[in-house]
N, C-alpha and C. Protein backbone atom coordinates (compact mmCIF):
# COMPACT_ATOMS: atom_id res chain seq x y z
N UNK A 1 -4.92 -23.22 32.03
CA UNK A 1 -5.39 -21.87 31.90
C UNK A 1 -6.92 -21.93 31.82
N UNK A 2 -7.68 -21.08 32.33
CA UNK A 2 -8.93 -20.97 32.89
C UNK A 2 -9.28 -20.01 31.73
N UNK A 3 -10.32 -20.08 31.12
CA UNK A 3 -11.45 -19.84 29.47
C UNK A 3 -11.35 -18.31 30.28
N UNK A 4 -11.65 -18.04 31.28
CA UNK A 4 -11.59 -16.43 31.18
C UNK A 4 -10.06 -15.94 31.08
N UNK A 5 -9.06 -16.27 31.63
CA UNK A 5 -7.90 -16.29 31.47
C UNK A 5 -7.41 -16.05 30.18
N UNK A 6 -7.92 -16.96 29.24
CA UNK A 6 -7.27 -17.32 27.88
C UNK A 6 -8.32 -16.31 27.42
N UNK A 7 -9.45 -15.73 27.41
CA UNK A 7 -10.35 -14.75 26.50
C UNK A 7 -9.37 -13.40 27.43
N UNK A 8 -8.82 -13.17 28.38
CA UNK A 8 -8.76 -11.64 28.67
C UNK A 8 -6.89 -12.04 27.90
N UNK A 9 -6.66 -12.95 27.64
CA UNK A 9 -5.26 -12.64 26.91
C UNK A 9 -5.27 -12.56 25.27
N UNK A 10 -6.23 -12.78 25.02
CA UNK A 10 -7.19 -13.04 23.46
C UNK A 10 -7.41 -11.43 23.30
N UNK A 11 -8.07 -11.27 24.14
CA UNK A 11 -8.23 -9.52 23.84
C UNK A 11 -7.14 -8.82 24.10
N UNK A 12 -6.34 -8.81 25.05
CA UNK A 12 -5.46 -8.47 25.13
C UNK A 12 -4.25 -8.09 24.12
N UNK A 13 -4.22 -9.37 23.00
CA UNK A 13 -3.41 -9.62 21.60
C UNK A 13 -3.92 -8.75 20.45
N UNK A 14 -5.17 -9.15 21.05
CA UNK A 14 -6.05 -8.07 19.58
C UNK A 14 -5.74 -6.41 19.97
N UNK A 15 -6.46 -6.31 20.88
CA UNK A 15 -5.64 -5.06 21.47
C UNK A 15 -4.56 -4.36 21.31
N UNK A 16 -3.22 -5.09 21.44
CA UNK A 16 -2.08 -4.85 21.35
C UNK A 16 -1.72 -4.70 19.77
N UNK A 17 -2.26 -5.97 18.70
CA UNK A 17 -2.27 -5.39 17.62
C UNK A 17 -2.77 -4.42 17.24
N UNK A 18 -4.31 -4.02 16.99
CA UNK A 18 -4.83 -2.78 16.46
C UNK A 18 -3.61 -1.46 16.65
N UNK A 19 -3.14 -1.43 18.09
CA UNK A 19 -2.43 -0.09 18.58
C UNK A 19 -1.40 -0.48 17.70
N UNK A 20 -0.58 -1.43 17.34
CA UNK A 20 0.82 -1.78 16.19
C UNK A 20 0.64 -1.12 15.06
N UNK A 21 -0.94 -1.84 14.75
CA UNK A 21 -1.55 -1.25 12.54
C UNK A 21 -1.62 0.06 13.07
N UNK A 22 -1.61 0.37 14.31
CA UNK A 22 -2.31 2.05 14.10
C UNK A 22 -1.17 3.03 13.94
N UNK A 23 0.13 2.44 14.87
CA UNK A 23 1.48 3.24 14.99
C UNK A 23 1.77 3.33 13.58
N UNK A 24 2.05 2.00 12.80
CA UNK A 24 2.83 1.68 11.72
C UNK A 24 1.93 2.43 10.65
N UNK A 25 0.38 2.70 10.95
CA UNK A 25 -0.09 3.20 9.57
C UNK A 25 0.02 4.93 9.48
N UNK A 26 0.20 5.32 10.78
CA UNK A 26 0.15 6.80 11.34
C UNK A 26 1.88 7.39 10.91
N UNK A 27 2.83 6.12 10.73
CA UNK A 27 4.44 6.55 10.81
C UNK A 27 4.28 6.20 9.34
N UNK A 28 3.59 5.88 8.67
CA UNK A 28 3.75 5.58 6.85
C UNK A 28 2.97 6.45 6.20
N UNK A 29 2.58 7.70 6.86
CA UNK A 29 1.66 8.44 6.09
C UNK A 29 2.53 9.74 5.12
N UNK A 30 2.12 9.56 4.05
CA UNK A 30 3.08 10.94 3.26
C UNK A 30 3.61 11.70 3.64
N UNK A 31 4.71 13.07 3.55
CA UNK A 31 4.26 14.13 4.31
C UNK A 31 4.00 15.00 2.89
N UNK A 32 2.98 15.83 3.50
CA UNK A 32 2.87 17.31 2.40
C UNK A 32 3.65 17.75 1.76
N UNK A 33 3.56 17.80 0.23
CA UNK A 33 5.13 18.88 -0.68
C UNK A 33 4.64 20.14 -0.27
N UNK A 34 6.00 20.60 -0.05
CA UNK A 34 5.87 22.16 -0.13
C UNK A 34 5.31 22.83 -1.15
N UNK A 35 4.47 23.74 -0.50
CA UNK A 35 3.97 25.02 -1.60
C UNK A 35 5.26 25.50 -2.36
N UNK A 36 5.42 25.47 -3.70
CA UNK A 36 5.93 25.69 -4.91
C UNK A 36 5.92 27.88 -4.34
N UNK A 37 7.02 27.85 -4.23
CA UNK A 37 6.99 29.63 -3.84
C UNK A 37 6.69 30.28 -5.67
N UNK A 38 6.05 31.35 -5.10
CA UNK A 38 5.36 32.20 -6.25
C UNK A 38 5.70 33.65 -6.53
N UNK A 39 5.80 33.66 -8.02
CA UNK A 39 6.37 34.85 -8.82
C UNK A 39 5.67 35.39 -9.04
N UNK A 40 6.23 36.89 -8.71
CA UNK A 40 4.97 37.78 -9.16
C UNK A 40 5.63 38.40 -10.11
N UNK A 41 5.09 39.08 -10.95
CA UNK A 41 5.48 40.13 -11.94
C UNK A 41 5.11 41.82 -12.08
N UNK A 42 6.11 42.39 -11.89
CA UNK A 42 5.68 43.92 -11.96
C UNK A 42 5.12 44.48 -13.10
N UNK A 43 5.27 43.51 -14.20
CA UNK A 43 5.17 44.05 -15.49
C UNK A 43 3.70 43.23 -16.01
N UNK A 44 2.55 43.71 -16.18
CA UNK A 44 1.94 43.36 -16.96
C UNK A 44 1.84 42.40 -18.30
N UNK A 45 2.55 43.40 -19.24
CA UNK A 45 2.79 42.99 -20.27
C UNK A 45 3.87 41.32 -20.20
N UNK A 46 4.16 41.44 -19.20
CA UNK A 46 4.81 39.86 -19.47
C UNK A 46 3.76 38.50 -18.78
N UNK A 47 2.21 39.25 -18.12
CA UNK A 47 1.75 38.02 -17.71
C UNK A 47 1.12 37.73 -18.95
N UNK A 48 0.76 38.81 -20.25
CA UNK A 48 -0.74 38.79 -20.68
C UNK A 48 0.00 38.49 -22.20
N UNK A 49 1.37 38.86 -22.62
CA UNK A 49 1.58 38.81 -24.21
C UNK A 49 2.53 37.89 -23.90
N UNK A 50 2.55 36.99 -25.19
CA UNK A 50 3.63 35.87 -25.18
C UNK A 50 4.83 36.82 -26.04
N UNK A 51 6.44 36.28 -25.37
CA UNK A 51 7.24 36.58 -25.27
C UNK A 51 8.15 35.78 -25.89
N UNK A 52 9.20 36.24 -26.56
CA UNK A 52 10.41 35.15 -27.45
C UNK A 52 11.19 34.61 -25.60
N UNK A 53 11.90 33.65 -25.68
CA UNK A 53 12.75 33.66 -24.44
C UNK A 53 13.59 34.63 -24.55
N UNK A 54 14.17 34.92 -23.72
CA UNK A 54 15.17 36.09 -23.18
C UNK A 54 14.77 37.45 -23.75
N UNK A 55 13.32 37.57 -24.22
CA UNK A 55 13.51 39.22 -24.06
C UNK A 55 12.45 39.83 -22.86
N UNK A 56 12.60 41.09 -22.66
CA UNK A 56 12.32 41.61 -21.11
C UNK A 56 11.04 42.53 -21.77
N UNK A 57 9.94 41.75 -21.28
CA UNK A 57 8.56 42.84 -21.44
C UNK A 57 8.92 44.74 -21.04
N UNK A 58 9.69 44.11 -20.18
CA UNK A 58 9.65 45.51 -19.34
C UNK A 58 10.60 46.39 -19.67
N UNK A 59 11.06 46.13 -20.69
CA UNK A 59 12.68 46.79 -20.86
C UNK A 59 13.56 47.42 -19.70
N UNK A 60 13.64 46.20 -18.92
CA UNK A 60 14.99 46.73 -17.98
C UNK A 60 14.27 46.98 -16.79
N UNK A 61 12.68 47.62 -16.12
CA UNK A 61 12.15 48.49 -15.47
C UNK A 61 12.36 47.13 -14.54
């Protein structure tokens, strides 16, 4: 094998790796948690005064 031969298969390897680390690091990436869906409240009084559990700021409304 002829020194240019063996350097264009040299690059060639390196080459071929980088594109491997790049697949494998691009297919191992997190995915995003979902946005946590959000409550709204009609009632005031239940964002702003603390509340025993189970009773209804709003009485019923």
């Amino acid at each position: 094998m002829s020194r240019r031969t063996g350097l264009a298969t040299i690059a060639g390897l390196i080459c071929a790796g980088a594109v491997a680390i790049i697949a494998v690091s691009a297919a191992t990436e997190p995915e995003p948690q979902p946005t946590p869906p959000r409550v709204y409240s009609s009632c005031l009084a239940a964002d702003t005064k603390p509340m025993p559990v189970g009773d209804d700021p709003c009485d019923g409304r």
